[in-house]
C-alpha atoms as a PDB file:
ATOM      1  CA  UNK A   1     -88.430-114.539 -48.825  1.00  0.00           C
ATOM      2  CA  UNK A   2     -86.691-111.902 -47.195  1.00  0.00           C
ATOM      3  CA  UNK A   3     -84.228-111.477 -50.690  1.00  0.00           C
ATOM      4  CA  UNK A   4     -85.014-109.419 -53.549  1.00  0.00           C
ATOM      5  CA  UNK A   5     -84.548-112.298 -56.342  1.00  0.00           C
ATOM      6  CA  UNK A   6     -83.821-111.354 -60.044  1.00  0.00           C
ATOM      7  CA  UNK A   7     -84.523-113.532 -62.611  1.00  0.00           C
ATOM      8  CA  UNK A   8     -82.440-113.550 -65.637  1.00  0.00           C
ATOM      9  CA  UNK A   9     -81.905-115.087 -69.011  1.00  0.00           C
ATOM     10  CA  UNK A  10     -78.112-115.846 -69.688  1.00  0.00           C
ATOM     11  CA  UNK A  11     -77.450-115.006 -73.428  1.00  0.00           C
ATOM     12  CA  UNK A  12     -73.720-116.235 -75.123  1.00  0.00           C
ATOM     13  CA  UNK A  13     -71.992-112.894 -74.185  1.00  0.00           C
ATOM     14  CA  UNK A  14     -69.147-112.563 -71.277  1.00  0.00           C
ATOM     15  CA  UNK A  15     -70.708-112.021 -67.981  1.00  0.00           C
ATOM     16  CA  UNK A  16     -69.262-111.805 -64.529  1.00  0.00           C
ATOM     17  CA  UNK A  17     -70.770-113.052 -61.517  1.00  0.00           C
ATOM     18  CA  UNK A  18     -70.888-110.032 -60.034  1.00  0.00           C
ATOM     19  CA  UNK A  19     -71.962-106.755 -60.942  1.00  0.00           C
ATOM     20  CA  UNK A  20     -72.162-103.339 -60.048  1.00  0.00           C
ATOM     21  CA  UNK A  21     -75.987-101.855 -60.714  1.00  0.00           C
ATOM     22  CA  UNK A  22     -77.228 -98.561 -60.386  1.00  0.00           C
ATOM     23  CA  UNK A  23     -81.093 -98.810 -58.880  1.00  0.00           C
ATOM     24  CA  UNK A  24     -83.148 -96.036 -58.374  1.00  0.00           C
ATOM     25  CA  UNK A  25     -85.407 -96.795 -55.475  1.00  0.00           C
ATOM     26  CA  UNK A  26     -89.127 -95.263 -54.775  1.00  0.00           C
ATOM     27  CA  UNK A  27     -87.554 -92.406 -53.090  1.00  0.00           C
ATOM     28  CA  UNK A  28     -87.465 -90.236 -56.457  1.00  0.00           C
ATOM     29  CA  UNK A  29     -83.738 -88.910 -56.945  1.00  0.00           C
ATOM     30  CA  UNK A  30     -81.954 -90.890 -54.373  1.00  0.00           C
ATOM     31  CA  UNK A  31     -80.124 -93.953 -55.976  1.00  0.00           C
ATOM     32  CA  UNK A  32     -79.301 -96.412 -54.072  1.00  0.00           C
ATOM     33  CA  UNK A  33     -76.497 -99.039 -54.958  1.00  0.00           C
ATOM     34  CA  UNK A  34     -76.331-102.659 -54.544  1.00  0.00           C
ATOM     35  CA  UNK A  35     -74.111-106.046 -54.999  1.00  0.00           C
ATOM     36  CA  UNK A  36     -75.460-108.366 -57.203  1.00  0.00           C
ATOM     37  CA  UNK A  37     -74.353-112.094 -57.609  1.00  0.00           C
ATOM     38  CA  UNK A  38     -75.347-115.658 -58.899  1.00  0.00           C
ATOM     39  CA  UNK A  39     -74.889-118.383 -57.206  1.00  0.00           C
ATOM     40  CA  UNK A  40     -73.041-121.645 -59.849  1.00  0.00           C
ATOM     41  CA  UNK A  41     -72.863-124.345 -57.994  1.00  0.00           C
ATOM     42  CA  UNK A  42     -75.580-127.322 -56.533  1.00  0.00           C
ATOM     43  CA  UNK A  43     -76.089-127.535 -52.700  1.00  0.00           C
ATOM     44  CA  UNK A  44     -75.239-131.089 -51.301  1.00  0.00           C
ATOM     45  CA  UNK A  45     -77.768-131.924 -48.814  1.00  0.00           C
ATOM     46  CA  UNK A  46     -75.652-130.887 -45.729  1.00  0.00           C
ATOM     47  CA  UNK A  47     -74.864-127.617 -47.380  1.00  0.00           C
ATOM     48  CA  UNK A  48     -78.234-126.839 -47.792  1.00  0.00           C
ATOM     49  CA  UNK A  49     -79.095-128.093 -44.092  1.00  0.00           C
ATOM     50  CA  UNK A  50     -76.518-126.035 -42.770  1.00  0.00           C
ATOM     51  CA  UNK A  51     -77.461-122.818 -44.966  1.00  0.00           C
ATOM     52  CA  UNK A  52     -81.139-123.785 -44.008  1.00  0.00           C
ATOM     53  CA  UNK A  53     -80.467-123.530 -40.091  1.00  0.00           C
ATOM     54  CA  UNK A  54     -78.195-120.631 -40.055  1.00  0.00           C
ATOM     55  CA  UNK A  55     -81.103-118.641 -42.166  1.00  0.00           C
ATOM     56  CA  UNK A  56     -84.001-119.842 -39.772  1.00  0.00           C
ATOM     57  CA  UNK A  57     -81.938-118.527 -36.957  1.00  0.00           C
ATOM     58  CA  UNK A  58     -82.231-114.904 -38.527  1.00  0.00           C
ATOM     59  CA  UNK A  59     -78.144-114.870 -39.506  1.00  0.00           C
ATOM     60  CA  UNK A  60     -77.340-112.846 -42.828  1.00  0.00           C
ATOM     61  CA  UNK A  61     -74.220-112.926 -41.949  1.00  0.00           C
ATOM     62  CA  UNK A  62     -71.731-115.533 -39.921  1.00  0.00           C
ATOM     63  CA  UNK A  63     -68.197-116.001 -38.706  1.00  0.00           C
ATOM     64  CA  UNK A  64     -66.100-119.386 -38.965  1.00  0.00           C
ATOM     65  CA  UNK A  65     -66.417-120.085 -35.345  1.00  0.00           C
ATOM     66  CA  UNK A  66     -71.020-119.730 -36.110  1.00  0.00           C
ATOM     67  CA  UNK A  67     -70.051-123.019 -38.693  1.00  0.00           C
ATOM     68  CA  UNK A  68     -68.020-125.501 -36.588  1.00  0.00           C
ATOM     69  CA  UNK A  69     -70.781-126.279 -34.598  1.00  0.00           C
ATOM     70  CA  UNK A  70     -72.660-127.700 -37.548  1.00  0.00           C
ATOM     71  CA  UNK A  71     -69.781-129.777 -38.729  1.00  0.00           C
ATOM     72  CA  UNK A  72     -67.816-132.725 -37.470  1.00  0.00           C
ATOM     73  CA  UNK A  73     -64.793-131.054 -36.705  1.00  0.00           C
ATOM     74  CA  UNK A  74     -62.922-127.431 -37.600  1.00  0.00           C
ATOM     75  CA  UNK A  75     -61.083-128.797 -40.300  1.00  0.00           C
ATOM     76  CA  UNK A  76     -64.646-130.259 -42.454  1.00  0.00           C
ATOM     77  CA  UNK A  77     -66.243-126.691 -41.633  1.00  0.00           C
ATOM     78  CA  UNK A  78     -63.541-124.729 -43.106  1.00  0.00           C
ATOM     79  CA  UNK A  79     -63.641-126.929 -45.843  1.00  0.00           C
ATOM     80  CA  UNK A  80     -67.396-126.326 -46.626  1.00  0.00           C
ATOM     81  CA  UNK A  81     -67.282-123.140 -46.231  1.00  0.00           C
ATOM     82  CA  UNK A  82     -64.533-122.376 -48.951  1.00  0.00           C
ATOM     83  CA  UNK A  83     -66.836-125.131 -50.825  1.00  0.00           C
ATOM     84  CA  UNK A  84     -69.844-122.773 -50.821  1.00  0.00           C
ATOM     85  CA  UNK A  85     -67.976-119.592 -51.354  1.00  0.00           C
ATOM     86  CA  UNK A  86     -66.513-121.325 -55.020  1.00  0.00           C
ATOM     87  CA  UNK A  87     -70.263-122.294 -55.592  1.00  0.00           C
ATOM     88  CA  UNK A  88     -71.381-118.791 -54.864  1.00  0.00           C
ATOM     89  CA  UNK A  89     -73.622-119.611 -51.768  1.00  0.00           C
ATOM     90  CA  UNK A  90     -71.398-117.668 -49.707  1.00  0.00           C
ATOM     91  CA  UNK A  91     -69.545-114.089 -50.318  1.00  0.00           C
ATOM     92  CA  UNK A  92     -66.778-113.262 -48.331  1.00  0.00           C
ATOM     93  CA  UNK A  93     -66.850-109.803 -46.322  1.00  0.00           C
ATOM     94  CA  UNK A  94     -64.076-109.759 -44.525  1.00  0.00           C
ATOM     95  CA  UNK A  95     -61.768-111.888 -43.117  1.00  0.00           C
ATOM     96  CA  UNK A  96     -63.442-114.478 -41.542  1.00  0.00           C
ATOM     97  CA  UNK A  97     -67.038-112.931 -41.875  1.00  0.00           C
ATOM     98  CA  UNK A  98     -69.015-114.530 -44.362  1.00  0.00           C
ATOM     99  CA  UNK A  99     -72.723-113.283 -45.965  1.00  0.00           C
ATOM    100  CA  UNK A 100     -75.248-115.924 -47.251  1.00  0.00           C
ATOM    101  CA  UNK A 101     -76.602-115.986 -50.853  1.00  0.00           C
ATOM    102  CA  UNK A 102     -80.499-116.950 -49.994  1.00  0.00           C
ATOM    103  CA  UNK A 103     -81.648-120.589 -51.092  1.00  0.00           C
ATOM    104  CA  UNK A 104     -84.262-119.266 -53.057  1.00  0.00           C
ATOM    105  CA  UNK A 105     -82.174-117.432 -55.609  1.00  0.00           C
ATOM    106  CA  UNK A 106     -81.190-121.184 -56.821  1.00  0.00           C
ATOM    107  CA  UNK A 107     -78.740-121.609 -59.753  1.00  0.00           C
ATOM    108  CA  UNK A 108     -80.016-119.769 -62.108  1.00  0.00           C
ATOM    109  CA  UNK A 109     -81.441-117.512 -60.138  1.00  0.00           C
ATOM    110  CA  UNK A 110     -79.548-113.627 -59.750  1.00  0.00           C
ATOM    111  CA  UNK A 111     -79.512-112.289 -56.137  1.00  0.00           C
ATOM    112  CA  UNK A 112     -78.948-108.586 -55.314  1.00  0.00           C
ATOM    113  CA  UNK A 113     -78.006-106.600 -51.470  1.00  0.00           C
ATOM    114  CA  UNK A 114     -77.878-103.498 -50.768  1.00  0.00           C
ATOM    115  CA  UNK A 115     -74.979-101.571 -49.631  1.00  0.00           C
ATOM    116  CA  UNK A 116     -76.363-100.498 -46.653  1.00  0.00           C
ATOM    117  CA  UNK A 117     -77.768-103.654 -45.723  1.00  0.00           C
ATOM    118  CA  UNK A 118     -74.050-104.796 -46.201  1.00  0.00           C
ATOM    119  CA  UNK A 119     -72.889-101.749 -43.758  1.00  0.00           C
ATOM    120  CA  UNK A 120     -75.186-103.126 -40.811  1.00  0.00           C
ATOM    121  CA  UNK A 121     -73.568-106.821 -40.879  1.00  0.00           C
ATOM    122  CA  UNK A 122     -70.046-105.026 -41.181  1.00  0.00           C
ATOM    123  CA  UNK A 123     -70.814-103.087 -37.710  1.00  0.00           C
ATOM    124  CA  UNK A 124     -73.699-103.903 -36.138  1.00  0.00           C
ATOM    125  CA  UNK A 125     -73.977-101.239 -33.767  1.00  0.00           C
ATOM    126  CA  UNK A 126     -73.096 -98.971 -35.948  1.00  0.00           C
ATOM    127  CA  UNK A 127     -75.177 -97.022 -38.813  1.00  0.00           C
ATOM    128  CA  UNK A 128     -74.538 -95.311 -42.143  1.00  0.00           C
ATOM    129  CA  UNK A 129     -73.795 -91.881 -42.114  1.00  0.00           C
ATOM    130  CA  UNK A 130     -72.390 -88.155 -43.567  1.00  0.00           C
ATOM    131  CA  UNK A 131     -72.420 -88.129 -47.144  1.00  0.00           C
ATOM    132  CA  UNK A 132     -74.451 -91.650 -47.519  1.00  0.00           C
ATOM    133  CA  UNK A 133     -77.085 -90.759 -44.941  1.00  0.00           C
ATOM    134  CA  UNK A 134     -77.288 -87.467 -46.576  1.00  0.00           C
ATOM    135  CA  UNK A 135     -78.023 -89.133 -50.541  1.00  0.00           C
ATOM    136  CA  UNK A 136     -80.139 -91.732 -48.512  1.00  0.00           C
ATOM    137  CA  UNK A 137     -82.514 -89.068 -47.232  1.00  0.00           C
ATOM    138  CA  UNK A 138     -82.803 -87.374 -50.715  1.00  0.00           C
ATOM    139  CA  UNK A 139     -80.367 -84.404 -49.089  1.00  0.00           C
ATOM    140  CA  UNK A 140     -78.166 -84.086 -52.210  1.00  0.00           C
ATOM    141  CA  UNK A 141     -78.010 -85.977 -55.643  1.00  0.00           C
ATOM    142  CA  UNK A 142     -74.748 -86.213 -55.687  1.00  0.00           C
ATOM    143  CA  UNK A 143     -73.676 -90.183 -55.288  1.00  0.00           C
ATOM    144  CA  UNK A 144     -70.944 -90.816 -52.743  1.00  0.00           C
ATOM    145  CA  UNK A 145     -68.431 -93.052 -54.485  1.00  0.00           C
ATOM    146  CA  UNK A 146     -67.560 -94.716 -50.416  1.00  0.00           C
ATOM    147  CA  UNK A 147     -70.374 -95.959 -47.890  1.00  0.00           C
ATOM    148  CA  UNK A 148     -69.474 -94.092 -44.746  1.00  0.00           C
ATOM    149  CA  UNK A 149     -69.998 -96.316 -41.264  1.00  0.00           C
ATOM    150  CA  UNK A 150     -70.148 -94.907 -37.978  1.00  0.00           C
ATOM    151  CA  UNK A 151     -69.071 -97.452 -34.818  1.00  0.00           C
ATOM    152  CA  UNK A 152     -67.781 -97.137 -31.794  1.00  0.00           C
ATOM    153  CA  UNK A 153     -65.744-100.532 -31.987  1.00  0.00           C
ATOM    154  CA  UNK A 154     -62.382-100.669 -32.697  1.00  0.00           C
ATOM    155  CA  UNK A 155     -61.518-102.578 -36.186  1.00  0.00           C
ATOM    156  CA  UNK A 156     -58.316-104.078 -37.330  1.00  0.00           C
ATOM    157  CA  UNK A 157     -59.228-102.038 -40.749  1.00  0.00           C
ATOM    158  CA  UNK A 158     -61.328 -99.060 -41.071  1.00  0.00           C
ATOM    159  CA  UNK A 159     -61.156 -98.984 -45.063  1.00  0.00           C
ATOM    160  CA  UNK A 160     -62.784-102.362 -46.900  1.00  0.00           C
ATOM    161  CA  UNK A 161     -63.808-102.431 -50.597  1.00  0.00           C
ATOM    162  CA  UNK A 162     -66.214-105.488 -50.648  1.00  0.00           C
ATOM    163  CA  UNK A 163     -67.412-106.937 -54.359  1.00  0.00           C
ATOM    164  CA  UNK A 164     -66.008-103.399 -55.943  1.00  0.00           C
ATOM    165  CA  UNK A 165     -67.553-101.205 -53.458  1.00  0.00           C
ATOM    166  CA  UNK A 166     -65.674 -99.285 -50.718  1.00  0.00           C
ATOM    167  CA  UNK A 167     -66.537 -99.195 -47.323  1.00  0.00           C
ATOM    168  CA  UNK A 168     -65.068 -96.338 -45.015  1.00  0.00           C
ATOM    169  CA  UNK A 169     -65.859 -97.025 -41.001  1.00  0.00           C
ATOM    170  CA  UNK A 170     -65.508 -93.948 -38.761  1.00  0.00           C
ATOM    171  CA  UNK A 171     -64.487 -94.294 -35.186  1.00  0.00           C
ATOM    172  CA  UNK A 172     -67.002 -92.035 -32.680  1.00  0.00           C
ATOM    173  CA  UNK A 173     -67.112 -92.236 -29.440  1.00  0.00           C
ATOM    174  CA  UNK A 174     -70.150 -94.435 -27.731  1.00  0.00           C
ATOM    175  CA  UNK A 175     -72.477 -91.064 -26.446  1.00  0.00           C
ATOM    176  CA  UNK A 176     -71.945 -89.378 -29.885  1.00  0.00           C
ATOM    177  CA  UNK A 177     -73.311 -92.500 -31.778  1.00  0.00           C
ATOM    178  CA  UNK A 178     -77.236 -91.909 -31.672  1.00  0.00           C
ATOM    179  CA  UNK A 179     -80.094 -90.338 -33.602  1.00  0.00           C
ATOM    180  CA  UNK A 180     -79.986 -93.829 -35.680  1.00  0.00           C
ATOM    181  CA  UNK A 181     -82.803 -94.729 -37.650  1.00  0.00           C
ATOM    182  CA  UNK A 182     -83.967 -98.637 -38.745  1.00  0.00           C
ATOM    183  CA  UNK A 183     -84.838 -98.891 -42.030  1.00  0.00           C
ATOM    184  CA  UNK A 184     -85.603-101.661 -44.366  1.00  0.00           C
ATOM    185  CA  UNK A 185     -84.489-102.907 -48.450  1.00  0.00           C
ATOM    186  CA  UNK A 186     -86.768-105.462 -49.266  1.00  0.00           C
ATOM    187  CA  UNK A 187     -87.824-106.495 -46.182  1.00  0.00           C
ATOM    188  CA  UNK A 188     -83.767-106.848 -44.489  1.00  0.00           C
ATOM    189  CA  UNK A 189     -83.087-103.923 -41.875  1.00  0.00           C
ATOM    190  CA  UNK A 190     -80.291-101.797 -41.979  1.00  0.00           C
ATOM    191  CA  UNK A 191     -79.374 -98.735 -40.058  1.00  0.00           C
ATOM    192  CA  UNK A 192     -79.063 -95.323 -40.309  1.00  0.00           C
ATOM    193  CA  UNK A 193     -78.468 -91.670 -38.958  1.00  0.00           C
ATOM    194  CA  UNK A 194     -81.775 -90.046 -39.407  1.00  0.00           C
ATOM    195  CA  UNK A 195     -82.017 -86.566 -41.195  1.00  0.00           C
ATOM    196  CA  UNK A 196     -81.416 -84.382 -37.822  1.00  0.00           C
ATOM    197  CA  UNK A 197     -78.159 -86.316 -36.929  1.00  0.00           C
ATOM    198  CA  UNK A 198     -76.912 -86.356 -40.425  1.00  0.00           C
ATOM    199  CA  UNK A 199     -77.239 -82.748 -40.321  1.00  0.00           C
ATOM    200  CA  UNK A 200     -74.883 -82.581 -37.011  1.00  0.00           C
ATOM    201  CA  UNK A 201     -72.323 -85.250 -37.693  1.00  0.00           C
ATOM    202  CA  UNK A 202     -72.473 -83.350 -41.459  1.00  0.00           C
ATOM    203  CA  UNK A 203     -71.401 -80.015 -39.417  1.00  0.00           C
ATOM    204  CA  UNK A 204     -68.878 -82.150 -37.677  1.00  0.00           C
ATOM    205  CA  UNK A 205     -67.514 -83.564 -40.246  1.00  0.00           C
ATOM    206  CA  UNK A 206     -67.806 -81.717 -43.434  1.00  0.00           C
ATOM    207  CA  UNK A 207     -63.781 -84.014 -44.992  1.00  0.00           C
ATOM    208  CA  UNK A 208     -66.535 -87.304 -44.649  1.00  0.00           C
ATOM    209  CA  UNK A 209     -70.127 -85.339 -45.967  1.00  0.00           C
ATOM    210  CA  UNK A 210     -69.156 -83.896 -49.162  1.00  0.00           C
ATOM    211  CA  UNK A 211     -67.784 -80.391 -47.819  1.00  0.00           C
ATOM    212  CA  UNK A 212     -69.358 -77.388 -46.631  1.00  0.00           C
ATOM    213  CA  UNK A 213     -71.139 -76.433 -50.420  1.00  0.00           C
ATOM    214  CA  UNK A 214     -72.843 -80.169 -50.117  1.00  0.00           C
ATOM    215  CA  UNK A 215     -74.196 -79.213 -46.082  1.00  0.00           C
ATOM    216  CA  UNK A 216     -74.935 -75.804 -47.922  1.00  0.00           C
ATOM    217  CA  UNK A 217     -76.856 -78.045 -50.212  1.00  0.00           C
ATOM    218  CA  UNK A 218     -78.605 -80.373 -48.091  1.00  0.00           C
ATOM    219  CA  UNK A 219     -80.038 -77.418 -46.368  1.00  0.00           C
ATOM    220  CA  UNK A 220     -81.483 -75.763 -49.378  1.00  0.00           C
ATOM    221  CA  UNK A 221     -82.896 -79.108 -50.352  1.00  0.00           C
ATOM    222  CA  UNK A 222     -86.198 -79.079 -48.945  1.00  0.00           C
ATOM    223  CA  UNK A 223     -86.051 -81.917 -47.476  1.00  0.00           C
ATOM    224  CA  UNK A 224     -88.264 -81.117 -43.796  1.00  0.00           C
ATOM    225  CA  UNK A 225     -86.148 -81.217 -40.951  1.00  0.00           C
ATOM    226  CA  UNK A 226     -87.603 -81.725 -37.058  1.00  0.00           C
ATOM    227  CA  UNK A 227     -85.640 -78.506 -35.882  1.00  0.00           C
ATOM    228  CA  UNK A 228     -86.603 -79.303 -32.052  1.00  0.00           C
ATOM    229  CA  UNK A 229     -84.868 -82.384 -32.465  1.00  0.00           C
ATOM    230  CA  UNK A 230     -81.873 -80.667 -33.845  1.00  0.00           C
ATOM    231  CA  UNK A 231     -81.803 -78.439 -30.795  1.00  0.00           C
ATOM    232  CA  UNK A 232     -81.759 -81.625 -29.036  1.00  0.00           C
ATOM    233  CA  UNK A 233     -79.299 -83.439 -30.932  1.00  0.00           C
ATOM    234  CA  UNK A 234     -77.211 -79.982 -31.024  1.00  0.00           C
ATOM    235  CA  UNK A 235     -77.009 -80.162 -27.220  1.00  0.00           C
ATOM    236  CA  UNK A 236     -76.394 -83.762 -27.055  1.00  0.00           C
ATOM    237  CA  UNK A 237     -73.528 -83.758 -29.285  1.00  0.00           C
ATOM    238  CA  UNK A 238     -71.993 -80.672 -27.325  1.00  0.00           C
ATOM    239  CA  UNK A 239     -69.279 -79.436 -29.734  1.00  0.00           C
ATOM    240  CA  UNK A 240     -68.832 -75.982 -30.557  1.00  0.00           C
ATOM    241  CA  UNK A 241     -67.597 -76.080 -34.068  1.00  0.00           C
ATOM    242  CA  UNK A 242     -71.006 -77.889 -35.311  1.00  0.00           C
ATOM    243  CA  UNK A 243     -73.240 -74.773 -33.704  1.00  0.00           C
ATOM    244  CA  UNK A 244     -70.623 -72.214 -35.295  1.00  0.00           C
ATOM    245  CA  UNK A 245     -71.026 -73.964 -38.805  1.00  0.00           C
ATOM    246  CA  UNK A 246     -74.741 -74.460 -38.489  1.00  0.00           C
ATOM    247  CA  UNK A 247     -75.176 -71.159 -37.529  1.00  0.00           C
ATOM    248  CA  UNK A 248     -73.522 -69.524 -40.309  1.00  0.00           C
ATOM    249  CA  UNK A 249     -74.638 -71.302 -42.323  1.00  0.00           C
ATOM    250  CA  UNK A 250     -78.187 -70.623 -41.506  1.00  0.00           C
ATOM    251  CA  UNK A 251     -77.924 -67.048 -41.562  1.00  0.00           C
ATOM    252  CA  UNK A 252     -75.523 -66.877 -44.703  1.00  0.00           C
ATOM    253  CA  UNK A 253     -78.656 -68.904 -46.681  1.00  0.00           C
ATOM    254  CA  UNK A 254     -81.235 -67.260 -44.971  1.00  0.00           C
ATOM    255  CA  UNK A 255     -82.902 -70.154 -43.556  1.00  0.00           C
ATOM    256  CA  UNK A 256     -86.357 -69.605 -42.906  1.00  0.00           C
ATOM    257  CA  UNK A 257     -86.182 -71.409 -39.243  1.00  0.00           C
ATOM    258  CA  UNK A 258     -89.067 -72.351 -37.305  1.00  0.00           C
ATOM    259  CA  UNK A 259     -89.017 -69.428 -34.103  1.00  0.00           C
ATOM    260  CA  UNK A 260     -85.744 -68.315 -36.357  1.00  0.00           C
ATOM    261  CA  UNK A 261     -84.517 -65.243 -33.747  1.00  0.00           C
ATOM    262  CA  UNK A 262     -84.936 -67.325 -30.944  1.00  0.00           C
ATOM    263  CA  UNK A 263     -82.896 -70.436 -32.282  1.00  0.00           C
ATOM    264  CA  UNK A 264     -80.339 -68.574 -33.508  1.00  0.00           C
ATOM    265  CA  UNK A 265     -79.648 -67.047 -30.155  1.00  0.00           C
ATOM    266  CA  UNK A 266     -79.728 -70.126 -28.162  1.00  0.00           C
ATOM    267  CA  UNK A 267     -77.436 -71.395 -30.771  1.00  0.00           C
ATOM    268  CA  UNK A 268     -74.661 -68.382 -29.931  1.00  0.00           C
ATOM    269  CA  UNK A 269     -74.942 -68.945 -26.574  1.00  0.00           C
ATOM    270  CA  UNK A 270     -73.953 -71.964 -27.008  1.00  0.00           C
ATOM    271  CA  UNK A 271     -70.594 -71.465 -28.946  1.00  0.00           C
ATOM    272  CA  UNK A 272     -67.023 -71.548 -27.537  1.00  0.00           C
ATOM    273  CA  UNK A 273     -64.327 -69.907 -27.611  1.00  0.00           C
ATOM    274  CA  UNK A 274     -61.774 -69.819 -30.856  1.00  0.00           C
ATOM    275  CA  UNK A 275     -62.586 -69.880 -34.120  1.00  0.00           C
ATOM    276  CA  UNK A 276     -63.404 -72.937 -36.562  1.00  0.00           C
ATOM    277  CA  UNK A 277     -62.640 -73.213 -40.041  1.00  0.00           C
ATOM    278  CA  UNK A 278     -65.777 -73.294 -42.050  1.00  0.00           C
ATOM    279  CA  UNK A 279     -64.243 -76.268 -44.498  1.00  0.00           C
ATOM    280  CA  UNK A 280     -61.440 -77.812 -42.051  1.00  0.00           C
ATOM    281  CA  UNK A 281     -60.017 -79.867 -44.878  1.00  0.00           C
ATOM    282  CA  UNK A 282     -59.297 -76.269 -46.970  1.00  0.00           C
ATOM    283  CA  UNK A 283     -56.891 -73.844 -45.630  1.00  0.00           C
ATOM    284  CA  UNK A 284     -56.576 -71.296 -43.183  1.00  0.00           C
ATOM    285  CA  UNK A 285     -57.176 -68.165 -45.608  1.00  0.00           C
ATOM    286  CA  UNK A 286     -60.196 -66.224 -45.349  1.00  0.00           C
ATOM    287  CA  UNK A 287     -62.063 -63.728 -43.711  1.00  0.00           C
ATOM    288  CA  UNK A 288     -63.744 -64.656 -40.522  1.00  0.00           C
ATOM    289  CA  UNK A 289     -67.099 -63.719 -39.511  1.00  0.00           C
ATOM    290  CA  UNK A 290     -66.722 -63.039 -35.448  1.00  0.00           C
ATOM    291  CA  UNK A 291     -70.992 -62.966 -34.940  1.00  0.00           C
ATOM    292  CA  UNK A 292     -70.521 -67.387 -35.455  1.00  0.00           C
ATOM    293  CA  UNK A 293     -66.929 -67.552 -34.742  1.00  0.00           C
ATOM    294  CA  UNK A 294     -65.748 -68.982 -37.636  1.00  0.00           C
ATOM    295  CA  UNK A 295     -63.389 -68.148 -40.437  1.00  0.00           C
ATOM    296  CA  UNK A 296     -64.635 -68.680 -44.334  1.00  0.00           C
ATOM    297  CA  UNK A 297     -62.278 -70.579 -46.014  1.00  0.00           C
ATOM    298  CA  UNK A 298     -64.051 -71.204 -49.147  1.00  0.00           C
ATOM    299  CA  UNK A 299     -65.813 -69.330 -51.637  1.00  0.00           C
ATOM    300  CA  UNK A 300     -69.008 -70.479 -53.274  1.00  0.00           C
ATOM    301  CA  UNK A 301     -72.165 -70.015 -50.850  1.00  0.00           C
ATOM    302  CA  UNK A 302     -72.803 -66.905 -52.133  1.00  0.00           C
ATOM    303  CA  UNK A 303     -74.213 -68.749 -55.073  1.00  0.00           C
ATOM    304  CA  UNK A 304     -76.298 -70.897 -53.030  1.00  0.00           C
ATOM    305  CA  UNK A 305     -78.297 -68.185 -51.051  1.00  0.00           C
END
């Protein structure tokens, strides 16, 4: 089975089919969220056979042109598949993009996904990432309220709330969209910046990570970091702002950096000319600190240091 299956006993009270739950996984603070549903209706036998063959074929997820095949005609396999989604075999994520409730959750059976395993089917080559990589990794315990998607495809909508939960996708170009890691939620992959690139596209974009006090955060966390491989990432990346951030950052919370003089100089070589705003969703007031180029537009990390 590769679905986490929760059996239930259905008592005389209300209940919708589909809830919100809060889980909190092996990972100790981090909480992750998923969708939970039950499926109400019996499988004809060609429902079932067509469920069965899309599942051996490896497909979570399927668009209407994946069903015709495996009907007699258009018409019959848009008709099944509005069958199945009033029976609760089949949840709509999007227009025309369907995700299948596993056989083995049966009728009276509850079945539960994660978000993140949701994020994957909504953009395959993309990944999770800012503030939801960052609570993934155990970086901060504050829960993002939006699931944050990085791709490099084009979408006809970048903002989807899917079964109550909201779904943000940010477009980056193709060589920025790396560093992603493969993880699994009961046994279904899913993927996701790992903790060095979180840190970057965090200093890229602190509007989509929580803002500068959450990177300030993250950093303090404990949480162990492959610094090499944030050089590399750093380098890769190639944007000015992120080092100036970073860097002040680092210095402002007295990071105690692996080779820490030597870092931090190959880091302000590396900076450009002008000066970024430390929290470019606050305004322009503030004093600017010309050793990382960058002007302090909000108050707070003192507390942190």
């Amino acid at each position: 089975m590769y679905e986490k299956i929760i059996r239930a006993t259905l008592d005389n009270r209300a209940r919708s089919d589909i809830l919100m739950l809060i889980n909190t996984t092996l990972k100790g603070i981090v909480v992750q969220r998923s969708i939970t549903s039950k499926p109400t209706g019996t499988l004809g036998p060609q429902e079932r056979r067509f469920l069965s063959v899309l599942a051996s074929q490896g497909m979570r997820t399927f668009r209407i042109e994946d069903a015709k095949p495996h009907w007699a005609s258009e018409g019959q396999a848009r008709k099944a598949v509005s069958r199945l989604r009033r029976k609760g075999w089949l949840q709509r994520l999007e227009r025309g993009v369907y995700m299948i409730v596993p056989l083995e959750a049966g009728p009276e059976g509850w079945w539960t996904e994660d978000t993140l395993v949701i994020a994957t089917q909504l953009a395959h080559e993309g990944a999770a990432a800012y503030w939801t990589a960052l609570h993934y990794w155990g970086m901060t315990e504050q829960v993002p309220r939006t699931v944050f998607v990085q791709t490099s495809h084009r979408r006809a909508r970048w903002n989807v709330t899917i079964l109550g939960v909201r779904y943000r996708f940010v477009s980056v170009q193709r060589e920025k969209l790396f560093g992603v890691s493969t993880q699994t939620s009961d046994g279904i992959p899913f993927r996701i910046t790992d903790r060095e690139k979180t840190l970057v596209d965090a200093c890229d974009r602190p509007d989509l990570s929580g803002g500068i006090l959450q990177i300030a955060q993250a950093l303090g966390s404990g949480v162990d970091l492959d610094w090499g491989k944030v050089d590399a990432y750093l380098a890769r990346f190639g944007s000015g702002a992120v080092y100036k951030r970073l860097g002040y950052l680092a210095e402002a919370l007295d990071l105690q950096l692996p080779e820490r003089n030597r870092r931090l100089s190959a880091w302000r070589e590396a900076l450009t000319q002008g000066i970024a705003l430390l929290e470019p969703s606050a305004g322009k007031a503030g004093p600017t600190n010309t050793r990382w180029r960058v002007r302090i537009n909000v108050a707070g990390l003192e507390a942190l240091a």
